[in-house]
N, C-alpha and C. Protein backbone atom coordinates (compact mmCIF):
# COMPACT_ATOMS: atom_id res chain seq x y z
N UNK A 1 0.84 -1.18 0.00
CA UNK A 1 0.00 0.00 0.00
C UNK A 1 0.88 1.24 0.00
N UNK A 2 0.68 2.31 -0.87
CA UNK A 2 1.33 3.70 -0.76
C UNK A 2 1.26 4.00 0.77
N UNK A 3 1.93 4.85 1.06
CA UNK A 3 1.95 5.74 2.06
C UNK A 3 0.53 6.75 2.29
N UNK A 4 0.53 7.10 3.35
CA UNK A 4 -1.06 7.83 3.29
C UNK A 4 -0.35 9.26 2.62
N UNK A 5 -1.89 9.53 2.79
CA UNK A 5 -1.72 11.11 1.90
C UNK A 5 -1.45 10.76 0.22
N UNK A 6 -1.59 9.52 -0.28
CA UNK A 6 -1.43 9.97 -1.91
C UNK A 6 -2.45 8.78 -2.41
N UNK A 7 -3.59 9.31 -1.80
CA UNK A 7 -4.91 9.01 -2.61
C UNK A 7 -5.35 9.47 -4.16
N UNK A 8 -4.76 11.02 -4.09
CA UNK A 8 -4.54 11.14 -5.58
C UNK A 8 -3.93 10.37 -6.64
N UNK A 9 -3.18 9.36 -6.12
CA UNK A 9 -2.85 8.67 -7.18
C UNK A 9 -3.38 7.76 -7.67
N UNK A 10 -4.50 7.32 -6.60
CA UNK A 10 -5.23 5.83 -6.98
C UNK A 10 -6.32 5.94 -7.43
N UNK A 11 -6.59 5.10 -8.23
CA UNK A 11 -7.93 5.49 -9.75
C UNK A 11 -9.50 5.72 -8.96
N UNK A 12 -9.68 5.08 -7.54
CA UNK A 12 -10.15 5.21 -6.70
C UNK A 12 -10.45 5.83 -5.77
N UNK A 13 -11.73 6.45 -5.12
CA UNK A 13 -11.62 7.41 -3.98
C UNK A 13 -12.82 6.56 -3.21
N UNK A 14 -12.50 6.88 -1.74
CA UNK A 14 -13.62 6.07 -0.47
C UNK A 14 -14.03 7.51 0.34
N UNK A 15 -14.86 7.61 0.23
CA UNK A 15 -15.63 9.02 0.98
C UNK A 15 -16.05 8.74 2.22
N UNK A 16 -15.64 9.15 3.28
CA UNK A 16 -16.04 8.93 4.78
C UNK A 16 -17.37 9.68 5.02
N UNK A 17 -18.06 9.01 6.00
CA UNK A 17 -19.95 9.18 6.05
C UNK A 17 -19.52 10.80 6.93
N UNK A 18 -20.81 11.16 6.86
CA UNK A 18 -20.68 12.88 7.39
C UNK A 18 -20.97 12.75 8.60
N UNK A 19 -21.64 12.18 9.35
CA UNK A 19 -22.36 12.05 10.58
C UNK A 19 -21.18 11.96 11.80
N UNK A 20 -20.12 10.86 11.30
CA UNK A 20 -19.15 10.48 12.71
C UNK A 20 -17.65 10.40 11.97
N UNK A 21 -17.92 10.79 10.50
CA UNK A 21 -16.76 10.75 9.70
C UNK A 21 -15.69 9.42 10.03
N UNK A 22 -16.41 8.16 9.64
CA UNK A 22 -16.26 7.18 10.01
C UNK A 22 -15.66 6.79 8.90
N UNK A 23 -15.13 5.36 8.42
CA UNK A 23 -15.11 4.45 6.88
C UNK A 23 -16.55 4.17 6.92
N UNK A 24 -16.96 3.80 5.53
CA UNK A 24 -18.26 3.23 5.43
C UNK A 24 -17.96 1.77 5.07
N UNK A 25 -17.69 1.20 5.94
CA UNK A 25 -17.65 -0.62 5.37
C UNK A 25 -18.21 -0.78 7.19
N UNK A 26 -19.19 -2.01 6.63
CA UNK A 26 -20.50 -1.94 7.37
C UNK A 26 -20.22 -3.64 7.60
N UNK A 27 -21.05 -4.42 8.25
CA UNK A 27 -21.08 -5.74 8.13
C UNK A 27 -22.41 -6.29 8.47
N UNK A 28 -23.21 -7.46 7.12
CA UNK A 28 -24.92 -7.42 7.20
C UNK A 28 -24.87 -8.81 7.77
N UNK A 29 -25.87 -9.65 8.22
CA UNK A 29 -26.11 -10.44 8.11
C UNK A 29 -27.60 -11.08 7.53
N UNK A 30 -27.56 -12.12 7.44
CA UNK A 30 -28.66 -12.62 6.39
C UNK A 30 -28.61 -13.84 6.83
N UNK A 31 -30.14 -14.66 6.60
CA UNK A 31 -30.02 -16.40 6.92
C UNK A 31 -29.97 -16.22 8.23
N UNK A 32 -30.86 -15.36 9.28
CA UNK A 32 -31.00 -15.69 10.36
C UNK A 32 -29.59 -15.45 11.40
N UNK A 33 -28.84 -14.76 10.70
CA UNK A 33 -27.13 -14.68 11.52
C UNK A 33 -26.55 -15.43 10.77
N UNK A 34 -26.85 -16.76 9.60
CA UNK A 34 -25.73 -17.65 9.59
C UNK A 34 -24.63 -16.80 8.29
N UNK A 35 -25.28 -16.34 8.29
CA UNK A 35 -24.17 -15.60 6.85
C UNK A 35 -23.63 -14.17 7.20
N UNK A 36 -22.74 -13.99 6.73
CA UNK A 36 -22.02 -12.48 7.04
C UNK A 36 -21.32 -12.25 6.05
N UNK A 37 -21.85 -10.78 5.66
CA UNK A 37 -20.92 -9.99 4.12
C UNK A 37 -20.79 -8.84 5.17
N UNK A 38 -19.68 -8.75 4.37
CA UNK A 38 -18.93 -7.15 4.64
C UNK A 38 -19.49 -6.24 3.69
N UNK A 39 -19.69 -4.88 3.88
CA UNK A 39 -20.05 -4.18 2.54
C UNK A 39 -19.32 -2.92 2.98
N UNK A 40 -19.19 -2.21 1.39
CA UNK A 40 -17.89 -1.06 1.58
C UNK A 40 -19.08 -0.17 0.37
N UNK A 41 -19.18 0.93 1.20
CA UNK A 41 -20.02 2.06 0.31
C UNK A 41 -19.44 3.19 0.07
N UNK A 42 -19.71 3.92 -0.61
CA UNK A 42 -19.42 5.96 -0.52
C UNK A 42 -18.02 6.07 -1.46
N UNK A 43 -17.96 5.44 -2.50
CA UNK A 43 -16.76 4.93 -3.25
C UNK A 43 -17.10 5.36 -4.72
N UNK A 44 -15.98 6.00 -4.96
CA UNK A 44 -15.93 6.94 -6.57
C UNK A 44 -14.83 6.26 -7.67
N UNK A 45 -15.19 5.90 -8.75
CA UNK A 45 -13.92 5.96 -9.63
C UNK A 45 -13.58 4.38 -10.68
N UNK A 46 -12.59 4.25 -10.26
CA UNK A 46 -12.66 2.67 -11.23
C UNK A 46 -12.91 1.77 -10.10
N UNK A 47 -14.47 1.27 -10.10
CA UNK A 47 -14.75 -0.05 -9.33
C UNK A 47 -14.12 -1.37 -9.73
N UNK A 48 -13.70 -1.49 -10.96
CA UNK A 48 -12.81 -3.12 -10.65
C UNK A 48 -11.74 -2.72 -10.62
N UNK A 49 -10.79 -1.86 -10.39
CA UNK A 49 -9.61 -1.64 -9.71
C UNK A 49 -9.74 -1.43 -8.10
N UNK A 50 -10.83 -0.90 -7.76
CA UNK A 50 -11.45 -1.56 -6.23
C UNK A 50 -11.70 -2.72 -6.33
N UNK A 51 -12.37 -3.10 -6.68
CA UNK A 51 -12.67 -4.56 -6.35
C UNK A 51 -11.50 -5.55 -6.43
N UNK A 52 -10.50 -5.37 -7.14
CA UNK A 52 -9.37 -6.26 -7.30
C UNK A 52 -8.69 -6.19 -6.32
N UNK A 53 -8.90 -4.87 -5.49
CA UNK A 53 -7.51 -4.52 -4.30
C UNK A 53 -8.48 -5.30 -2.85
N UNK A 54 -9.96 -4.89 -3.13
CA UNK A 54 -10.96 -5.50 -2.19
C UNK A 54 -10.89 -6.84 -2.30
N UNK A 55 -10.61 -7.94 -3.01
CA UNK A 55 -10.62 -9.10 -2.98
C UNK A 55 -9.20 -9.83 -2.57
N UNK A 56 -7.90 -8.78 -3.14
CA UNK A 56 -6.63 -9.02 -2.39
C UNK A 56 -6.50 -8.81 -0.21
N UNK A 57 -7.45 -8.26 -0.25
CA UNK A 57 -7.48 -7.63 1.04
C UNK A 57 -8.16 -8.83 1.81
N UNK A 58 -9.50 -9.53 1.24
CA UNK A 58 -10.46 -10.53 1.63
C UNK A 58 -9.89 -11.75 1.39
N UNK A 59 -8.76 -11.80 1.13
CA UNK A 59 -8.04 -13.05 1.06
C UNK A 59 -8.46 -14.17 -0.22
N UNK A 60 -8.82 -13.59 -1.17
CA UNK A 60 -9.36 -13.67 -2.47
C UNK A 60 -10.39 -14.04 -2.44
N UNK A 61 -11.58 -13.81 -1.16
CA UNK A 61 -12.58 -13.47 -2.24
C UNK A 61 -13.44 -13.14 -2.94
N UNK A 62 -14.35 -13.53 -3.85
CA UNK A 62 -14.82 -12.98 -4.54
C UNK A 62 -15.93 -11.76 -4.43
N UNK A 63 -16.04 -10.47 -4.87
CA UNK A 63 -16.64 -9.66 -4.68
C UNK A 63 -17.79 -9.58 -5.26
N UNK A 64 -18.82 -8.99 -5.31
CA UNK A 64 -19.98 -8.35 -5.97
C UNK A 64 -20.10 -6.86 -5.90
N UNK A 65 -20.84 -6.23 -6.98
CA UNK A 65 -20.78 -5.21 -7.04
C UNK A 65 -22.09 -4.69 -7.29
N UNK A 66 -23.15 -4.15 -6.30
CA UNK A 66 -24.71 -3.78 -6.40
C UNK A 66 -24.70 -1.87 -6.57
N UNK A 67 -25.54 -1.79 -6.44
CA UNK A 67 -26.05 -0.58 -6.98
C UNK A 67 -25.62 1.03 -5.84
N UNK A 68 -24.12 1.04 -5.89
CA UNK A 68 -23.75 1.73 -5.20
C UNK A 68 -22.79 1.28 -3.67
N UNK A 69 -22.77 -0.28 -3.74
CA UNK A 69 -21.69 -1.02 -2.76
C UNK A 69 -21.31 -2.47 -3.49
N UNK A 70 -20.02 -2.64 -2.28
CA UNK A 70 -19.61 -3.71 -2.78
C UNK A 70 -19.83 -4.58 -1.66
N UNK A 71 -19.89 -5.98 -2.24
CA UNK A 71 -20.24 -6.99 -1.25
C UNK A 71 -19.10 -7.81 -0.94
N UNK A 72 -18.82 -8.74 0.32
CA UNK A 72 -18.10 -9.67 0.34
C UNK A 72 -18.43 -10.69 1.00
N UNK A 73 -18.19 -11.86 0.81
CA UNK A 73 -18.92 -12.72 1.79
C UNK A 73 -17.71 -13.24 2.76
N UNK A 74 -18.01 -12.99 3.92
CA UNK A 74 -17.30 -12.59 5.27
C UNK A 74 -17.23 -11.70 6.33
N UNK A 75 -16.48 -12.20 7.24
CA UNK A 75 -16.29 -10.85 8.06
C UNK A 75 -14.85 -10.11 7.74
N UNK A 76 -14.99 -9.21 6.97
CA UNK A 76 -13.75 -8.48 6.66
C UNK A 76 -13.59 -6.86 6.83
N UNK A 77 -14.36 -6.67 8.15
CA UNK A 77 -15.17 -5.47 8.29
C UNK A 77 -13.15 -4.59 8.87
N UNK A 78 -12.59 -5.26 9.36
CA UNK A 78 -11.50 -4.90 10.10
C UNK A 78 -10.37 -4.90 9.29
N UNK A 79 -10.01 -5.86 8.62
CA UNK A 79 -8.94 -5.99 7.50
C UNK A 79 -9.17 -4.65 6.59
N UNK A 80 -10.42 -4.47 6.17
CA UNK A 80 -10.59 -3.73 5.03
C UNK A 80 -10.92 -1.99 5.51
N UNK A 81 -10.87 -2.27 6.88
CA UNK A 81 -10.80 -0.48 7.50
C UNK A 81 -9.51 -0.04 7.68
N UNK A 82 -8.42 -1.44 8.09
CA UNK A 82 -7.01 -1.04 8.41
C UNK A 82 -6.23 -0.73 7.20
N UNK A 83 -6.55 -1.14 5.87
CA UNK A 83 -6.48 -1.23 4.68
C UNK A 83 -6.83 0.00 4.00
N UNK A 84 -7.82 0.40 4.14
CA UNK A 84 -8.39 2.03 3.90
C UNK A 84 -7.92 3.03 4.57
N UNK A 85 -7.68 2.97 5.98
CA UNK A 85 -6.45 3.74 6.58
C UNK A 85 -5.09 4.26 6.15
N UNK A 86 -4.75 2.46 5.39
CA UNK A 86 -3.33 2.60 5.61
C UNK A 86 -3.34 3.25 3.98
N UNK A 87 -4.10 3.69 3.04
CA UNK A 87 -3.97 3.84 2.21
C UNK A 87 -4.64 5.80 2.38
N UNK A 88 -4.71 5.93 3.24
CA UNK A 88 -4.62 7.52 4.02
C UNK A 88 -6.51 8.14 3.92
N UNK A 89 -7.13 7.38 3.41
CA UNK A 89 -9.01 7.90 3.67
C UNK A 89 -9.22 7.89 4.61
């Protein structure tokens, strides 16, 4: 990962929520608790160059991409905030 502060360089931007100026990667569950996706919202720019760095991060894998977030199936709510950090958002 770059050093923080050079988000400008990446084809990608992650917009922090206004309320607590938090990351927006959230974690749902479904199936009663038995299932858990991670989801990462508020995101501008080339989505499969996100998604490729999001699936390196999830330990490969595979992503989805809905109507304004991305999905993962897991709990990768922590990997992928320390990850967004370290990449300075």
């Amino acid at each position: 990962a770059p050093p923080a502060g050079l988000t400008e360089e990446l084809p990608f931007h992650v917009f922090r929520t206004r309320a607590g100026q938090s990351l927006p990667v959230y974690r749902d569950y479904k199936a009663r608790g038995t299932k858990v996706f991670t989801i990462l919202r508020r995101f501008r720019g080339d989505v499969d160059a996100l998604c490729r760095e999001v699936s390196i991060v999830c330990e490969g894998r595979p992503v989805n991409v809905f109507n304004g977030r991305i999905q993962v199936t897991g709990n990768f709510r922590r990997p992928l905030m320390y990850w967004l950090q370290s990449l300075g958002f």
